[in-house]
C-alpha atoms as a PDB file:
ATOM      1  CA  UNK A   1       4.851 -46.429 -27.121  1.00  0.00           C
ATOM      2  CA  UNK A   2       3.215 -48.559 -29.691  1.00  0.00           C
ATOM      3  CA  UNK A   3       5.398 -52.189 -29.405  1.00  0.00           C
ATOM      4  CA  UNK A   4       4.718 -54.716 -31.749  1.00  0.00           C
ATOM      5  CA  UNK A   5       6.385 -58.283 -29.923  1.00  0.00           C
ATOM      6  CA  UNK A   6       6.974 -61.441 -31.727  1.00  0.00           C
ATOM      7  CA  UNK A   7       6.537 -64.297 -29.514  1.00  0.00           C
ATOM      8  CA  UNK A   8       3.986 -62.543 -27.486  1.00  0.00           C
ATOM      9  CA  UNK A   9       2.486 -65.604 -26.160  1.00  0.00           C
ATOM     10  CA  UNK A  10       5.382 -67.776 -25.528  1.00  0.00           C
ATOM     11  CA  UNK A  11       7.039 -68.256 -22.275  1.00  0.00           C
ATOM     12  CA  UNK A  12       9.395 -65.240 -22.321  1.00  0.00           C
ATOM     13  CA  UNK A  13       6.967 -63.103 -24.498  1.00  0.00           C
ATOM     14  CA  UNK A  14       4.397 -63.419 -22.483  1.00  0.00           C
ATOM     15  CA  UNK A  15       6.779 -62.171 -19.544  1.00  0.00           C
ATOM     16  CA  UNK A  16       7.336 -59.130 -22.070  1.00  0.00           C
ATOM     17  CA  UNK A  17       3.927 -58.056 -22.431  1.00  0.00           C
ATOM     18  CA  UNK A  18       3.368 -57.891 -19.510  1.00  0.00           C
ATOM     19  CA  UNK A  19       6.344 -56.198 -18.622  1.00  0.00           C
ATOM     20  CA  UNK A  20       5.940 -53.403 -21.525  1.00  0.00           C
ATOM     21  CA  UNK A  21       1.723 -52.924 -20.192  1.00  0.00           C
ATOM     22  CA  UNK A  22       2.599 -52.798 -17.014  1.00  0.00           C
ATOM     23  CA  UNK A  23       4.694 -49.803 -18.143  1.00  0.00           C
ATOM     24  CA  UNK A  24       2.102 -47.900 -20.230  1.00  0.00           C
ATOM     25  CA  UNK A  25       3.020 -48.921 -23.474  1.00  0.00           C
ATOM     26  CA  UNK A  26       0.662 -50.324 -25.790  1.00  0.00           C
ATOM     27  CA  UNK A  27       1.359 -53.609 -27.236  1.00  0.00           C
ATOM     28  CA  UNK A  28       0.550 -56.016 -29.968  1.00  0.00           C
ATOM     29  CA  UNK A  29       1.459 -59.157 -30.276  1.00  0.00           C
ATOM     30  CA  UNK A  30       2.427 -61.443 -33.612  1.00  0.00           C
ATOM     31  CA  UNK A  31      -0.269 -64.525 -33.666  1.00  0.00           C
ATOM     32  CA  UNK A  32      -0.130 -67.322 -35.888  1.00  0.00           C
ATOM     33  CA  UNK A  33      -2.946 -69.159 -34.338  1.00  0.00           C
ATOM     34  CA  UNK A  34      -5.978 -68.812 -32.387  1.00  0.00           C
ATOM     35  CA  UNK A  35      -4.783 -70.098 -29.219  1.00  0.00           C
ATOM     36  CA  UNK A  36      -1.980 -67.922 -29.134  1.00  0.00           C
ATOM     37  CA  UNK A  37      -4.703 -64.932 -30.364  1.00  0.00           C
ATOM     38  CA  UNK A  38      -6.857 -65.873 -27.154  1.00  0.00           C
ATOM     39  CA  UNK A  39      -4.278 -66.021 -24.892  1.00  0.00           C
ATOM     40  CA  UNK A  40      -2.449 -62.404 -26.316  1.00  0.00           C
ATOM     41  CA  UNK A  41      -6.281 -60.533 -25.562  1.00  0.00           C
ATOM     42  CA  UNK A  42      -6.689 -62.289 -22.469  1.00  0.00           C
ATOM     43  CA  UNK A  43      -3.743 -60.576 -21.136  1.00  0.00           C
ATOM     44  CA  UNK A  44      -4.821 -57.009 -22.755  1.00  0.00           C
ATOM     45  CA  UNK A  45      -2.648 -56.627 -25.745  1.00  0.00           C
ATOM     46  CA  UNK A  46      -3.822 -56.548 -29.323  1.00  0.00           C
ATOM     47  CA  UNK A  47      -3.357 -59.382 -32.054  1.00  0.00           C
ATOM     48  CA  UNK A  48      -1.391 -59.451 -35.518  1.00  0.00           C
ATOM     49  CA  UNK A  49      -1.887 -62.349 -36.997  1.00  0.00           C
ATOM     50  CA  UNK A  50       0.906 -63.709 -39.217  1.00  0.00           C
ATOM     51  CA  UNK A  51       3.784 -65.987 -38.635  1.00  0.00           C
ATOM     52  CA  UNK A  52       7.890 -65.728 -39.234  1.00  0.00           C
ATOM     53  CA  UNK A  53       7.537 -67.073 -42.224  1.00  0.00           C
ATOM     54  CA  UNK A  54       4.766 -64.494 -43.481  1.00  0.00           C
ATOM     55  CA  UNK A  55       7.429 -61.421 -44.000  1.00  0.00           C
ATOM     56  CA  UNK A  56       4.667 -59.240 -45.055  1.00  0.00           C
ATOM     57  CA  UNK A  57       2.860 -59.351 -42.299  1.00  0.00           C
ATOM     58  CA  UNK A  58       6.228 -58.691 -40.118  1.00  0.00           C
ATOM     59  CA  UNK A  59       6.754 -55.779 -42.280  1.00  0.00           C
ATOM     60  CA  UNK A  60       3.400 -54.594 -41.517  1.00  0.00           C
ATOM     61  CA  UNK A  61       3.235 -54.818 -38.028  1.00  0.00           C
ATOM     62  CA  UNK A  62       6.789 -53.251 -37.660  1.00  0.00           C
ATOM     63  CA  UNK A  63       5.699 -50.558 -39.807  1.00  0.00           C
ATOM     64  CA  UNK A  64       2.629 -49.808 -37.578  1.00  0.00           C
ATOM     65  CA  UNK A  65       4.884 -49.782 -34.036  1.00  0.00           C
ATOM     66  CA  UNK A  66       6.901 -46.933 -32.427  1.00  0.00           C
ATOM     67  CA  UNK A  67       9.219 -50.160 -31.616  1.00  0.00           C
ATOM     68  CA  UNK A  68       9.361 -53.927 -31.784  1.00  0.00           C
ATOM     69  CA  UNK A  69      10.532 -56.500 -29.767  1.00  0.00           C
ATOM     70  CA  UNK A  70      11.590 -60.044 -31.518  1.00  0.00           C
ATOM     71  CA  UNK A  71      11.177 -63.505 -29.173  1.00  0.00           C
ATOM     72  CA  UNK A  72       9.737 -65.810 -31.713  1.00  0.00           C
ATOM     73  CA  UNK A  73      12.050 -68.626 -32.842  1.00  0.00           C
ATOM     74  CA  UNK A  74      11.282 -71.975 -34.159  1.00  0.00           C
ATOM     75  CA  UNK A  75      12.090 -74.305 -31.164  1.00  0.00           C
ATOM     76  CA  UNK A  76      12.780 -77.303 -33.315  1.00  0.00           C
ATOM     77  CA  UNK A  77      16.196 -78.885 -32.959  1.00  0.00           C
ATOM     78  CA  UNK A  78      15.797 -81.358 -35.823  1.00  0.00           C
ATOM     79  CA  UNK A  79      16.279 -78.539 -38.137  1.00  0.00           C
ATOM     80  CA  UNK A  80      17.841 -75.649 -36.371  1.00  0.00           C
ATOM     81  CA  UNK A  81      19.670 -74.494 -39.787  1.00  0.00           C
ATOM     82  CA  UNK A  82      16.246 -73.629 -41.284  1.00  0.00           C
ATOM     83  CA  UNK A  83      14.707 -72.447 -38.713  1.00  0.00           C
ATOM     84  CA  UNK A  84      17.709 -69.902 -38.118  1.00  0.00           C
ATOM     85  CA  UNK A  85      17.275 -69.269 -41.612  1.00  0.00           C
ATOM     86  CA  UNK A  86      13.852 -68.270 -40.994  1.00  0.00           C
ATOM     87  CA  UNK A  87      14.588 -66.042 -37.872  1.00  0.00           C
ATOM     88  CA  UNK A  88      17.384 -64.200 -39.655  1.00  0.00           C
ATOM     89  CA  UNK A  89      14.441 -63.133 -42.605  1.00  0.00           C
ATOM     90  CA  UNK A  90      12.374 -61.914 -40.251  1.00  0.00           C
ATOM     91  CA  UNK A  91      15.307 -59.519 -38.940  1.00  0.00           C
ATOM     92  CA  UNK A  92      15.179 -58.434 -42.033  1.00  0.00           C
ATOM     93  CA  UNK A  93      12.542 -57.673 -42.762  1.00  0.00           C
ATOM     94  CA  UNK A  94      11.456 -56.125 -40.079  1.00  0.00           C
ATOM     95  CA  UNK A  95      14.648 -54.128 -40.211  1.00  0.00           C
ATOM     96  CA  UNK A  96      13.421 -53.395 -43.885  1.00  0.00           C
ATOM     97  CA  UNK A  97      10.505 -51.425 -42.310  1.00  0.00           C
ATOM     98  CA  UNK A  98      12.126 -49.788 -39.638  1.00  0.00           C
ATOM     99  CA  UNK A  99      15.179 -48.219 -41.742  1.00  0.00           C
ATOM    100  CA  UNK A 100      15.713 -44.987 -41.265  1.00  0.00           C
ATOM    101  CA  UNK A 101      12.702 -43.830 -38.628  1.00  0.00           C
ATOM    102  CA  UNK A 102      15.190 -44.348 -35.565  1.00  0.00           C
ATOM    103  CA  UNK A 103      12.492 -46.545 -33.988  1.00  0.00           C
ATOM    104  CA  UNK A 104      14.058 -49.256 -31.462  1.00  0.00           C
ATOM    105  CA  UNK A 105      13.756 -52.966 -32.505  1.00  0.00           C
ATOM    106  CA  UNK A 106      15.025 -55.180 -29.612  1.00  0.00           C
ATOM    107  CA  UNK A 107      16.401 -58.916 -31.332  1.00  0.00           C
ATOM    108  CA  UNK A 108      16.899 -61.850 -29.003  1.00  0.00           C
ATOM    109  CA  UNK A 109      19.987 -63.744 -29.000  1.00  0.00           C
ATOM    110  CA  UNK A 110      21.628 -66.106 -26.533  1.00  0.00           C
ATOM    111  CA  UNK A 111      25.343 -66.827 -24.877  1.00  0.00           C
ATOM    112  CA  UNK A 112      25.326 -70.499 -26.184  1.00  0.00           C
ATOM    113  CA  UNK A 113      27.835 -70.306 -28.743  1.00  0.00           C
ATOM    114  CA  UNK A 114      30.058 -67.919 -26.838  1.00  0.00           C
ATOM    115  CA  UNK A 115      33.767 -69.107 -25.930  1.00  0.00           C
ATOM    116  CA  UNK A 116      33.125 -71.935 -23.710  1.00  0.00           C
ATOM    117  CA  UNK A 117      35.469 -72.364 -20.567  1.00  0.00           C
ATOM    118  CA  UNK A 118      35.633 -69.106 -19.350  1.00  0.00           C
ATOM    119  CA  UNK A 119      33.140 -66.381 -17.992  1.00  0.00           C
ATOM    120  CA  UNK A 120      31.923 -64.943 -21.857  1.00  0.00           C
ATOM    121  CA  UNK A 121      31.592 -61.357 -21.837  1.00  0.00           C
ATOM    122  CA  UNK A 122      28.649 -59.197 -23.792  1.00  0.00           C
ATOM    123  CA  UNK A 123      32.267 -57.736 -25.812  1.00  0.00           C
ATOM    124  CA  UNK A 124      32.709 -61.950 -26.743  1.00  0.00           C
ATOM    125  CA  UNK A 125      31.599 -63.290 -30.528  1.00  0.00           C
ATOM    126  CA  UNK A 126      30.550 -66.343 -31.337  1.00  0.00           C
ATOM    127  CA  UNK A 127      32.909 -69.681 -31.408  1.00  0.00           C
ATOM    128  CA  UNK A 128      32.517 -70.578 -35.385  1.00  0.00           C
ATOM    129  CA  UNK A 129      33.356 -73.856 -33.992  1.00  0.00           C
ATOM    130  CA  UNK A 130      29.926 -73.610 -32.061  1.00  0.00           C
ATOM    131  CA  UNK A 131      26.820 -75.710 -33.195  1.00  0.00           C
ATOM    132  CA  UNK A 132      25.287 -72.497 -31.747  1.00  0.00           C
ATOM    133  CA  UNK A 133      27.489 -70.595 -34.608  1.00  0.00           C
ATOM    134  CA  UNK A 134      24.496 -71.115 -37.135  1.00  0.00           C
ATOM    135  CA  UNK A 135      22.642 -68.711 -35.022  1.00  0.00           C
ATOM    136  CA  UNK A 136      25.741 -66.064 -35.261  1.00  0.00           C
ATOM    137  CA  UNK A 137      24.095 -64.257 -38.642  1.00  0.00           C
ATOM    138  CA  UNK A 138      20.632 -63.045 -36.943  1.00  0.00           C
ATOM    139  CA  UNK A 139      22.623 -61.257 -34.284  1.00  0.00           C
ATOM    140  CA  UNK A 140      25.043 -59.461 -36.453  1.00  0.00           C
ATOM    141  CA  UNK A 141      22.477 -58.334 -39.175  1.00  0.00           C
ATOM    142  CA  UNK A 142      20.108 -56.739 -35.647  1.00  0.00           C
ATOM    143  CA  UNK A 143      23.511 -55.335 -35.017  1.00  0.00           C
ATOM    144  CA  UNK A 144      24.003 -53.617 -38.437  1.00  0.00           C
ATOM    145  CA  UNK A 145      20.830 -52.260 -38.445  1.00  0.00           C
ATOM    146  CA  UNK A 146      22.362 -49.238 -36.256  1.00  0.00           C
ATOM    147  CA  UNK A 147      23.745 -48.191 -39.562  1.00  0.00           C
ATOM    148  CA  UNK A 148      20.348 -48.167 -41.375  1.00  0.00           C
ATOM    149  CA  UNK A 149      18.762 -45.749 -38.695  1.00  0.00           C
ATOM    150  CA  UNK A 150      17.342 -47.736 -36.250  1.00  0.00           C
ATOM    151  CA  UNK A 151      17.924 -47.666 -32.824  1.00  0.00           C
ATOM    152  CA  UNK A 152      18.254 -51.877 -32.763  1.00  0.00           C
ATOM    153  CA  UNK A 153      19.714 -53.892 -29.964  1.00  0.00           C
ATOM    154  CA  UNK A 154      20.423 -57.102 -28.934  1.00  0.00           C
ATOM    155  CA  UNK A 155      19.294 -59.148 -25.634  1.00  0.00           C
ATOM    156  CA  UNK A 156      21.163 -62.118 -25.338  1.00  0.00           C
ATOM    157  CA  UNK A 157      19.390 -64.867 -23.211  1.00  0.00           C
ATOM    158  CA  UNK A 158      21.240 -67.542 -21.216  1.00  0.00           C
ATOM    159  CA  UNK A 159      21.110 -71.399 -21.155  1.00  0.00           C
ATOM    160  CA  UNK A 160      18.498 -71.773 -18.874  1.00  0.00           C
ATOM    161  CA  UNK A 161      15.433 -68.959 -18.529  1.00  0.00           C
ATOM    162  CA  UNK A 162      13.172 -70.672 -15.648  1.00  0.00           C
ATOM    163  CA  UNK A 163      10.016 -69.750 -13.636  1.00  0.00           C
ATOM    164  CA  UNK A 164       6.785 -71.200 -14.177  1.00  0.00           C
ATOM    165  CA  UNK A 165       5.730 -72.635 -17.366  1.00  0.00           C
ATOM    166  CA  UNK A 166       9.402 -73.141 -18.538  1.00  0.00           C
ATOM    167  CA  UNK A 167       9.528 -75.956 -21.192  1.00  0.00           C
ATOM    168  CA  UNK A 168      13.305 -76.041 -21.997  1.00  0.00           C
ATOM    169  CA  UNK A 169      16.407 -77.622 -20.846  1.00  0.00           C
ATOM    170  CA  UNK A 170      15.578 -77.732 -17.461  1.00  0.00           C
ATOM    171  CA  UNK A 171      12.603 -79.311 -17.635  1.00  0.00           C
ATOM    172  CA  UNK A 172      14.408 -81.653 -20.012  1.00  0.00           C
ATOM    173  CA  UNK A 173      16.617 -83.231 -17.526  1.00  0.00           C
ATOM    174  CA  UNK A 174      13.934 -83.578 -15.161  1.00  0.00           C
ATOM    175  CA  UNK A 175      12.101 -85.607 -17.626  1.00  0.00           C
ATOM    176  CA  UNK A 176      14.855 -87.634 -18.012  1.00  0.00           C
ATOM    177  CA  UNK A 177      15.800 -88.418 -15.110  1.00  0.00           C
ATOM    178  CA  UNK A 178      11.934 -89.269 -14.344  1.00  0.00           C
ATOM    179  CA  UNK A 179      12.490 -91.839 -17.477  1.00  0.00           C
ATOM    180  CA  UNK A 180      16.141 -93.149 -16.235  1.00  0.00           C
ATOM    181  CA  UNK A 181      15.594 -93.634 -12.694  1.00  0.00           C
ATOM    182  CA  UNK A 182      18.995 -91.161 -12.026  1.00  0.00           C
ATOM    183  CA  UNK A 183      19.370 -88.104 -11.958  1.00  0.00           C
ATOM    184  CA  UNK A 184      22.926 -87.251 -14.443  1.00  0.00           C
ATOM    185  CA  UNK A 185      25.039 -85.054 -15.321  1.00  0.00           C
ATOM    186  CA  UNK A 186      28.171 -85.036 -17.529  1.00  0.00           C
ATOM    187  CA  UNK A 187      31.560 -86.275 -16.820  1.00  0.00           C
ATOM    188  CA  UNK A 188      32.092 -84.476 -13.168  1.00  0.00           C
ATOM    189  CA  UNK A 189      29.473 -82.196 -13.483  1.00  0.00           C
ATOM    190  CA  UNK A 190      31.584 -79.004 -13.369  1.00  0.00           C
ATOM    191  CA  UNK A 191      30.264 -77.650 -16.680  1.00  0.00           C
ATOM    192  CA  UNK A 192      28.651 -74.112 -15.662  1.00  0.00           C
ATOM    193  CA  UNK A 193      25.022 -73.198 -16.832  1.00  0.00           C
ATOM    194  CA  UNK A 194      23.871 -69.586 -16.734  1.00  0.00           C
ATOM    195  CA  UNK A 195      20.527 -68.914 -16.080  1.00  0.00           C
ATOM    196  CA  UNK A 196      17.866 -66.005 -15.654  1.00  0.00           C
ATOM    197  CA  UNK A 197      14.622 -65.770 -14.090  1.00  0.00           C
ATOM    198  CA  UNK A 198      11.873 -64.780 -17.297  1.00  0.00           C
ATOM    199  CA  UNK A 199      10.504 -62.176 -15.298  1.00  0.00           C
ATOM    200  CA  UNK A 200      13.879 -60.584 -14.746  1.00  0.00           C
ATOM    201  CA  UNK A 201      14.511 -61.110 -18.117  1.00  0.00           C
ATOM    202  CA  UNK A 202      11.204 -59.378 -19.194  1.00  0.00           C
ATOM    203  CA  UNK A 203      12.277 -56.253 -17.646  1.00  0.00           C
ATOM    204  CA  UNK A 204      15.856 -55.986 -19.879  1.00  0.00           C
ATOM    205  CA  UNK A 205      13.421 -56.207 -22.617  1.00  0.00           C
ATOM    206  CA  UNK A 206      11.901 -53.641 -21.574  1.00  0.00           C
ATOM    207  CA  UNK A 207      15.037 -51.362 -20.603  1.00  0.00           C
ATOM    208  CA  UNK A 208      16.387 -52.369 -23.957  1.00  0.00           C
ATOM    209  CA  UNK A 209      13.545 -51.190 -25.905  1.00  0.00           C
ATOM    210  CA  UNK A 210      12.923 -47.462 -24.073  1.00  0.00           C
ATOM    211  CA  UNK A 211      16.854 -46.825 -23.888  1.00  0.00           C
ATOM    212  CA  UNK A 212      19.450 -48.937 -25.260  1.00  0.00           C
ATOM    213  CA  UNK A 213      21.828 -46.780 -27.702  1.00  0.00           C
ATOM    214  CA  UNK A 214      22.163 -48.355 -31.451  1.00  0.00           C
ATOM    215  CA  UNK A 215      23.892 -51.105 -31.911  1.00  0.00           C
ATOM    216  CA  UNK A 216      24.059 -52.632 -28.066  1.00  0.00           C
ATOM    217  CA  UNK A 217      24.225 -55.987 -26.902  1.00  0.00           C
ATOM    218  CA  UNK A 218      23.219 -57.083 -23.434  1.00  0.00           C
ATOM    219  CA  UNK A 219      23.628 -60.331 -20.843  1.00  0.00           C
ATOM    220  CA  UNK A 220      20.059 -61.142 -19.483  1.00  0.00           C
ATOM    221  CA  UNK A 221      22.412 -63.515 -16.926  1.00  0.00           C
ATOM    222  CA  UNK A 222      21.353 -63.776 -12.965  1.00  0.00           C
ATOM    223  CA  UNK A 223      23.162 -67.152 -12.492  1.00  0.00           C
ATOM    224  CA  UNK A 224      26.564 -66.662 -14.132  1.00  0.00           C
ATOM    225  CA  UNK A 225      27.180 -70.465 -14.070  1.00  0.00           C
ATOM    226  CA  UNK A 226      25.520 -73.198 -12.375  1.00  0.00           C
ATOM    227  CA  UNK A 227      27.859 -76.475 -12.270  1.00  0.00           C
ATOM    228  CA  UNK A 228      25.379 -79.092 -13.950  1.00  0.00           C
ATOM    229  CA  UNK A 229      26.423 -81.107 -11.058  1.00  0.00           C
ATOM    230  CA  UNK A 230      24.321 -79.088  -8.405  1.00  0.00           C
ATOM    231  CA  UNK A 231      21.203 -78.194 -10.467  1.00  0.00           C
ATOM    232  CA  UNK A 232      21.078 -82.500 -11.032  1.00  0.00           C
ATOM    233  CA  UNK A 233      21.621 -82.976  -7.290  1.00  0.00           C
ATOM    234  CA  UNK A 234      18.247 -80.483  -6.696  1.00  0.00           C
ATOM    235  CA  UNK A 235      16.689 -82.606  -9.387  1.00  0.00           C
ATOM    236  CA  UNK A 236      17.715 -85.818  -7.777  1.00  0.00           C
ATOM    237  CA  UNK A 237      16.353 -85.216  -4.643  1.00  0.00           C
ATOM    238  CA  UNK A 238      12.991 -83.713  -5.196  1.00  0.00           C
ATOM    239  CA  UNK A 239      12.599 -86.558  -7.335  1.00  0.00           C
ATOM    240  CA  UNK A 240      13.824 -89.107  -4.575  1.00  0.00           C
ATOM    241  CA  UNK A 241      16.373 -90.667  -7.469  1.00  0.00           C
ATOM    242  CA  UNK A 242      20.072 -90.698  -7.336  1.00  0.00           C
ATOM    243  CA  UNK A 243      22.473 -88.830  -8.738  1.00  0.00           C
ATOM    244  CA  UNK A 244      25.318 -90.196 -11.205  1.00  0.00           C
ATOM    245  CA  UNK A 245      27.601 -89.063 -13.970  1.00  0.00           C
ATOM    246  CA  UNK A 246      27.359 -90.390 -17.807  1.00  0.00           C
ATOM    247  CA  UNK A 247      30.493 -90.198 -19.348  1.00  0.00           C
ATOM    248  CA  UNK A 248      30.948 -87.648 -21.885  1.00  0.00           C
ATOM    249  CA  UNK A 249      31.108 -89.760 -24.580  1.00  0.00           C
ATOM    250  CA  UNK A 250      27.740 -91.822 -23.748  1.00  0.00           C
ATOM    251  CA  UNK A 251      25.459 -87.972 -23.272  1.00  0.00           C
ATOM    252  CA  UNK A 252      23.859 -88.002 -26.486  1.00  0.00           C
ATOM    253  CA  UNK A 253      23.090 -91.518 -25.826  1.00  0.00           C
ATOM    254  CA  UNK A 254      21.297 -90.975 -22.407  1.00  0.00           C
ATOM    255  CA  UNK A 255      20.144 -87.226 -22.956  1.00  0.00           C
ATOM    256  CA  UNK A 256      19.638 -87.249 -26.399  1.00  0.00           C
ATOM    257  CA  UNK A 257      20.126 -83.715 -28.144  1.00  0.00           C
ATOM    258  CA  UNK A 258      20.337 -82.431 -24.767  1.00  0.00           C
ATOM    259  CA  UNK A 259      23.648 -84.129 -24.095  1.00  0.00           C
ATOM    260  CA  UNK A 260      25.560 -82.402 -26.403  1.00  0.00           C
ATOM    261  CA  UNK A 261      24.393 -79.091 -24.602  1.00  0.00           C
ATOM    262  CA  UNK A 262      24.756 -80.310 -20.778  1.00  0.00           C
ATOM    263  CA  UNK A 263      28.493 -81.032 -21.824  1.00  0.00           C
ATOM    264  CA  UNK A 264      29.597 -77.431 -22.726  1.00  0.00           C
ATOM    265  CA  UNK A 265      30.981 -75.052 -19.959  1.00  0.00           C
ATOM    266  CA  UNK A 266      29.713 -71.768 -20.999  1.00  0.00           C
ATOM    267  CA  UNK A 267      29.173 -69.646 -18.254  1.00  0.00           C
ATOM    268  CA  UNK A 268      28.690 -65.848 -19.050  1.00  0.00           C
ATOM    269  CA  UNK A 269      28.441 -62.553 -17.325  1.00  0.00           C
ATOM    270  CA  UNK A 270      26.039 -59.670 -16.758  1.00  0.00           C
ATOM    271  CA  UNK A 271      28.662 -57.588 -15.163  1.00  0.00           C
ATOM    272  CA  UNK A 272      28.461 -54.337 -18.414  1.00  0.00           C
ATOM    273  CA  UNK A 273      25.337 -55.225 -18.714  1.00  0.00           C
ATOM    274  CA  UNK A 274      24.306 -54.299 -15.150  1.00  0.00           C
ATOM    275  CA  UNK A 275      26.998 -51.134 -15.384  1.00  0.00           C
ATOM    276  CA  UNK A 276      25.365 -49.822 -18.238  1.00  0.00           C
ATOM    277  CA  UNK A 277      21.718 -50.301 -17.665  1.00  0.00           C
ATOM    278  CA  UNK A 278      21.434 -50.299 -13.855  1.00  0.00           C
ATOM    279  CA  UNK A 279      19.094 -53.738 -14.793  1.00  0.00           C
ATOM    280  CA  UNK A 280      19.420 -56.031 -11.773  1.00  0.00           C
ATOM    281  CA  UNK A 281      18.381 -59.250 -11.319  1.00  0.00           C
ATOM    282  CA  UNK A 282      15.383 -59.195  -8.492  1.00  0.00           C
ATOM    283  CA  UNK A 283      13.836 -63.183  -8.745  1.00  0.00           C
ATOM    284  CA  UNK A 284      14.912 -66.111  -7.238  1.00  0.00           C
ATOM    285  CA  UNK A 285      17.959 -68.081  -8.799  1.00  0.00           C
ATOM    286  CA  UNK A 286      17.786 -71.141 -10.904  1.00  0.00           C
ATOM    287  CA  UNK A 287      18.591 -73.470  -7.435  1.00  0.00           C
ATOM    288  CA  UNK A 288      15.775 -71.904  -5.661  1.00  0.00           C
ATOM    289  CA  UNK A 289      13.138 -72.300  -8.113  1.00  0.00           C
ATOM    290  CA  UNK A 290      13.896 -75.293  -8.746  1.00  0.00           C
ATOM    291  CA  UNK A 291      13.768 -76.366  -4.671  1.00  0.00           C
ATOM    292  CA  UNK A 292      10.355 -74.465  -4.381  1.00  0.00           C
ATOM    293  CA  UNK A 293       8.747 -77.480  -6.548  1.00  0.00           C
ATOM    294  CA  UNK A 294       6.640 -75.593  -9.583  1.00  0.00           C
ATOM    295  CA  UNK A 295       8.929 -77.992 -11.465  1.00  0.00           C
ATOM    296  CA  UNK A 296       7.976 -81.143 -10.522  1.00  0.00           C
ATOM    297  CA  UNK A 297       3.759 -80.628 -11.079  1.00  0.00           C
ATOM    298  CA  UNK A 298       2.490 -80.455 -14.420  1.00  0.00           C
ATOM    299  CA  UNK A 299       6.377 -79.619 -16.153  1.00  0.00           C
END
């Protein structure tokens, strides 16, 4: 299969290349600049160049594809409500150009967002209450697409995706608590944090793309909820700092945007996922990666 992959050289996407090679397919790989165009040949796939913002050339390289996979997202916090904006026009396009050829088109979502305080469900919508709720549009129009004739689906990524090269939350608190001299978490700790390992995740992609019926949604979740409490004790002592709470009320203040996420309890499930699929996760958990010490080099 001809896949055309948005975010093809970003920490995940890169995973997914590799993944969907590995497995025969041919795959090309959206580029918007020449680092990322370097680092897409060097692992064997072929370059688009474009960004999210160029729909044309989304159009065009969906158009060209037996399937596409879509990982790119602006990772920019400061204005999450455009850059959501901009992710839900590329599913749009994109979807434009795939209507009515049956071709699959795999859209990533994630399980912040989802009903916090119990184990969310891939059956579980959005809270509108959510700041994660902004998101909530992308995923439903990838969902609708099932009516258009194509075969779309929707991988939902966790809090936490770790393994080597991982620059998000995780990371995040380590930096912090490099800065801070302690190692926090919120209140007592007990909010939950699901995680995957990329590589896992990489191969749901791939499941996703060669078999998932129209219209699907899927849990990439190994961890089903980490209490923030033990993933800062693992933090605390490979960094030889100690390990404290920050009231609720003062996170923002001592994580910064972070806080507001490390004080939600969302812990979700893979449980119909793995029914459905058969997709297991095979890497090591969140905990053990971050106790075998990648983390703590260059991160």
């Amino acid at each position: 299969m001809r896949v055309f992959v948005t975010g093809a050289s970003g920490f995940i996407g890169s995973a997914v290349v590799r993944e969907l090679l590995d497995a025969g397919h041919t795959v090309t790989g959206l580029a918007r600049s020449d680092a990322s165009a370097e680092a897409l040949t060097a692992a064997g796939a072929a370059v688009h160049r474009g960004s999210l913002d160029d729909l044309d050339s989304l159009r065009a390289g969906a158009e060209a594809a037996d399937g596409v996979c879509h990982l790119a997202f602006i990772h920019d916090f400061s204005d999450f409500a455009a850059n959501c904006a901009t992710d839900l026009r590329a599913i749009e396009a994109i979807g434009d150009a795939l209507a009515g050829t049956d071709k699959p088109f795999v859209v990533t979502s994630g399980t912040p967002g989802l009903p916090g305080g119990e184990v969310a469900t891939e059956e579980d919508h959005v809270d509108p209450e959510s700041f994660a709720a902004i998101r909530q549009p992308s995923e439903l129009a990838a969902v609708a697409l099932a009516e258009r004739g194509v075969r779309s689906s929707v991988v939902r990524l966790p809090r936490s995706v770790h393994g080597t090269g991982d620059q998000g939350f995780v990371p995040q608190l380590i930096a912090t608590a490099r800065e801070k001299g302690v190692s926090a978490y919120v209140g007592d700790g007990s909010a939950r944090w699901p995680a995957v390992h990329r590589l896992d995740a990489a191969r749901l992609y791939r499941w996703a793309l060669e078999s998932a019926p129209a219209g699907s949604q899927y849990h990439a979740v190994g961890d089903e909820g980490l209490p923030l409490r033990s993933i800062a004790e693992v933090i605390g002592r490979r960094l030889d700092v100690p390990t404290g709470s920050v009231p609720a009320d003062q996170a923002v203040d001592h994580f910064g945007f972070l806080g507001v996420v490390a004080s939600l309890d969302c812990p979700a499930s893979s449980a119909l996922t793995r029914k459905q699929t058969g997709w297991e996760p095979v890497e090591v958990g969140l905990l053990a990666d971050l106790e075998g010490g990648d983390y703590f080099g260059e991160l």
